[in-house]
C-alpha atoms as a PDB file:
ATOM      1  CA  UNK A   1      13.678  15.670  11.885  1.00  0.00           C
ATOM      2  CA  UNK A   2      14.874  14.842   8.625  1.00  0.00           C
ATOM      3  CA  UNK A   3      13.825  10.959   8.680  1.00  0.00           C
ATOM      4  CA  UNK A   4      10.403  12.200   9.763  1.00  0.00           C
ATOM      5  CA  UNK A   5      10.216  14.970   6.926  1.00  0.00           C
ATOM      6  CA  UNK A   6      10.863  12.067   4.761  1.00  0.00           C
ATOM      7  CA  UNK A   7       9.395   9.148   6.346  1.00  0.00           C
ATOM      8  CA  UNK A   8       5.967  11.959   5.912  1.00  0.00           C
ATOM      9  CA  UNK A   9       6.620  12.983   2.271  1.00  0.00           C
ATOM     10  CA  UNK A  10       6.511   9.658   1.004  1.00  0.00           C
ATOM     11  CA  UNK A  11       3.620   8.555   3.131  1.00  0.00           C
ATOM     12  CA  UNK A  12       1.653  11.296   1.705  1.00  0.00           C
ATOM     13  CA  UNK A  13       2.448   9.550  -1.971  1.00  0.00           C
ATOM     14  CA  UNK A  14       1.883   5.921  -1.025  1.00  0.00           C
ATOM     15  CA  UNK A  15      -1.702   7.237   0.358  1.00  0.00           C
ATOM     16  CA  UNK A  16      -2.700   9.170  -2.874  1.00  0.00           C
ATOM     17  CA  UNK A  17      -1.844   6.040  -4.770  1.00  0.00           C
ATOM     18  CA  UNK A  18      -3.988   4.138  -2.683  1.00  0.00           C
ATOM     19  CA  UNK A  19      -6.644   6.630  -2.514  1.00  0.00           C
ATOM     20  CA  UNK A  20      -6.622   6.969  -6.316  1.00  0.00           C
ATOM     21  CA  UNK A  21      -6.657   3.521  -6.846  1.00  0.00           C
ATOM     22  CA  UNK A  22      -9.714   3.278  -4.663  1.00  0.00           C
ATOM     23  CA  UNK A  23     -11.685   5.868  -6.509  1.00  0.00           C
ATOM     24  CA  UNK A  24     -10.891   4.238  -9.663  1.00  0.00           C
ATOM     25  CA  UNK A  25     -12.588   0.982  -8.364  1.00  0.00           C
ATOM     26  CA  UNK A  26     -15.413   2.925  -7.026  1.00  0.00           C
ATOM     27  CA  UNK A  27     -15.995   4.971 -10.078  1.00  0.00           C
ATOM     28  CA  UNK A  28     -15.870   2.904 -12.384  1.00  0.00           C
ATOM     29  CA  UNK A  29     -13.430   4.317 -15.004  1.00  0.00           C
ATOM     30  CA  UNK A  30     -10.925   0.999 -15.526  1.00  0.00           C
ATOM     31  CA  UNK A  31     -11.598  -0.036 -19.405  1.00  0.00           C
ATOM     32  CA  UNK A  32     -13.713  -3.024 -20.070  1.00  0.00           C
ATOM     33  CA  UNK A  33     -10.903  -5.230 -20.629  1.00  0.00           C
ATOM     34  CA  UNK A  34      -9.531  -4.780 -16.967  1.00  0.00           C
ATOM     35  CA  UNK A  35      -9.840  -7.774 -14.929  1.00  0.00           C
ATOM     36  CA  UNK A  36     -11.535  -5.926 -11.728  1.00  0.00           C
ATOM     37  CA  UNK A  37     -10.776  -8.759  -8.909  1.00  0.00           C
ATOM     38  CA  UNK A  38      -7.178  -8.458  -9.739  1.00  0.00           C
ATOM     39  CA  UNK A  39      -7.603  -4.729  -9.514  1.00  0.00           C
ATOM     40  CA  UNK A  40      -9.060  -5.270  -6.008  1.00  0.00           C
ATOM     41  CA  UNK A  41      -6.054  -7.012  -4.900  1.00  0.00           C
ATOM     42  CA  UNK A  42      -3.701  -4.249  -5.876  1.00  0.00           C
ATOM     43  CA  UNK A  43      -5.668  -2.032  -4.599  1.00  0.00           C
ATOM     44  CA  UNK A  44      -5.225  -4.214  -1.308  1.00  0.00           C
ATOM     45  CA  UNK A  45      -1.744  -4.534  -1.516  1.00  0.00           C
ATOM     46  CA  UNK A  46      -1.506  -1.031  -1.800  1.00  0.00           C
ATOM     47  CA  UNK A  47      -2.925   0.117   1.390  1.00  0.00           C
ATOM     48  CA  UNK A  48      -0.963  -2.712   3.005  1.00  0.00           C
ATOM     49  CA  UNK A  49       2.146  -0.825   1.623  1.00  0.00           C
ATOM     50  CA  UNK A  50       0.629   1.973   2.758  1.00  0.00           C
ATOM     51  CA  UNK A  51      -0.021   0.979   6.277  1.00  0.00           C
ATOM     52  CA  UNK A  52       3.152  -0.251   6.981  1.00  0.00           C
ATOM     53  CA  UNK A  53       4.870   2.716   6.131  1.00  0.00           C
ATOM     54  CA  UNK A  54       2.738   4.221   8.372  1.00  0.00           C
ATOM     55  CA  UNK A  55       3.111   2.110  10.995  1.00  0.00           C
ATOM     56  CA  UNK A  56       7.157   2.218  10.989  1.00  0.00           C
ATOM     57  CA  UNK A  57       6.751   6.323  10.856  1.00  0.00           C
ATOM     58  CA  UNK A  58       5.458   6.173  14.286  1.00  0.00           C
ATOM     59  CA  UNK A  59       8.838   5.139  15.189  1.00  0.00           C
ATOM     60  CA  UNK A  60      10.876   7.680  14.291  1.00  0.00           C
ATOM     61  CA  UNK A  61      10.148   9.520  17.203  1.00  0.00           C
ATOM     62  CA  UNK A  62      11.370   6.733  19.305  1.00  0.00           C
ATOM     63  CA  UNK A  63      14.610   5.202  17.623  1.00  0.00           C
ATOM     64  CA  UNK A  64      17.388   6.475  15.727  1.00  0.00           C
ATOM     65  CA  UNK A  65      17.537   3.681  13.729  1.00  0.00           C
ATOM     66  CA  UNK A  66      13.843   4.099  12.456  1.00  0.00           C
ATOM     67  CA  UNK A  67      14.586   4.305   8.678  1.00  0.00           C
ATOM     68  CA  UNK A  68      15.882   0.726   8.636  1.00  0.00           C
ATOM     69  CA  UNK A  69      12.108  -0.776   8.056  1.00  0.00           C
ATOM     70  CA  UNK A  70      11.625   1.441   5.399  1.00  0.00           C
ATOM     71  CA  UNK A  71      14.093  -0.416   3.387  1.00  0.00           C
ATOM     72  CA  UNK A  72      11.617  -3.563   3.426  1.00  0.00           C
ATOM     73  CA  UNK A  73       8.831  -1.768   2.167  1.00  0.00           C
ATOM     74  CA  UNK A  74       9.380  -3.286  -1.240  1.00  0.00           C
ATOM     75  CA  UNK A  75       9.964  -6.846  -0.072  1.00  0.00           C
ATOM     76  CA  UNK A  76       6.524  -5.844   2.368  1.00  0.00           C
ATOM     77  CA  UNK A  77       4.654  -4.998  -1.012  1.00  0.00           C
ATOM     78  CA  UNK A  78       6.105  -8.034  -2.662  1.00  0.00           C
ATOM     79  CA  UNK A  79       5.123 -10.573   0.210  1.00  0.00           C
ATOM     80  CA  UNK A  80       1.580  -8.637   0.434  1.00  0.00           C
ATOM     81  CA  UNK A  81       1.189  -9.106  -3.293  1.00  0.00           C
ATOM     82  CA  UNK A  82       1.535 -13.149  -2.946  1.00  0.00           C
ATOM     83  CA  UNK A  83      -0.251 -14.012  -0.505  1.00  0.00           C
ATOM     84  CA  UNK A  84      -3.021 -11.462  -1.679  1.00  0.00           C
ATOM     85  CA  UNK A  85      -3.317 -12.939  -5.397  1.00  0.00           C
ATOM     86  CA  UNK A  86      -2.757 -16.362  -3.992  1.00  0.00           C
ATOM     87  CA  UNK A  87      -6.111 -16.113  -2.225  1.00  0.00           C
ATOM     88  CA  UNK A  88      -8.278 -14.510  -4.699  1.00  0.00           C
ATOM     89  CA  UNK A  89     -11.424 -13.360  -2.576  1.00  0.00           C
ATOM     90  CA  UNK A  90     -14.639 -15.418  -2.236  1.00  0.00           C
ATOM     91  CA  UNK A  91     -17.601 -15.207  -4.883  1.00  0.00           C
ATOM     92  CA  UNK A  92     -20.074 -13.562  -3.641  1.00  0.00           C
ATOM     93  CA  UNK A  93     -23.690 -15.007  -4.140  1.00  0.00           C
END
């Protein structure tokens, strides 16, 4: 119960940040000198964070040894984050 409590807790954090970061996009408010495609890709990177943690919660109902994934999440975030800036999205026409 206290993996899930958690495993929840910080899951609630990861998806404010990403649904902060989204409405930031959206709305506009980054200052003129922010470069806005890399923004996008943090922004993706986040969610991807965000869905994996998600995705290994659903196992803590099933395994005791469900917190082990949750160690990875930063080398998840830092694997999402390369591939993610090493294929910058296509220009749009």
């Amino acid at each position: 119960m206290a993996a899930l409590l958690y495993g929840a807790n910080v899951g609630v954090i990861l998806l404010c940040r990403s649904l902060v970061q989204r409405e930031a996009l959206r709305g506009g408010v980054l200052i003129p000198e922010a470069d806005v495609a890399r923004y996008q890709r943090d922004v993706t990177v986040s969610w991807v964070v965000t869905g994996y943690w998600a995705v290994t919660l659903l196992f803590v109902w099933w395994t005791p040894w469900s917190e082990i994934p949750w160690f990875f999440a930063s080398l998840v975030a830092s694997l999402a984050r390369r591939v993610v800036h090493r294929h910058p999205p296509a220009a749009t026409a």
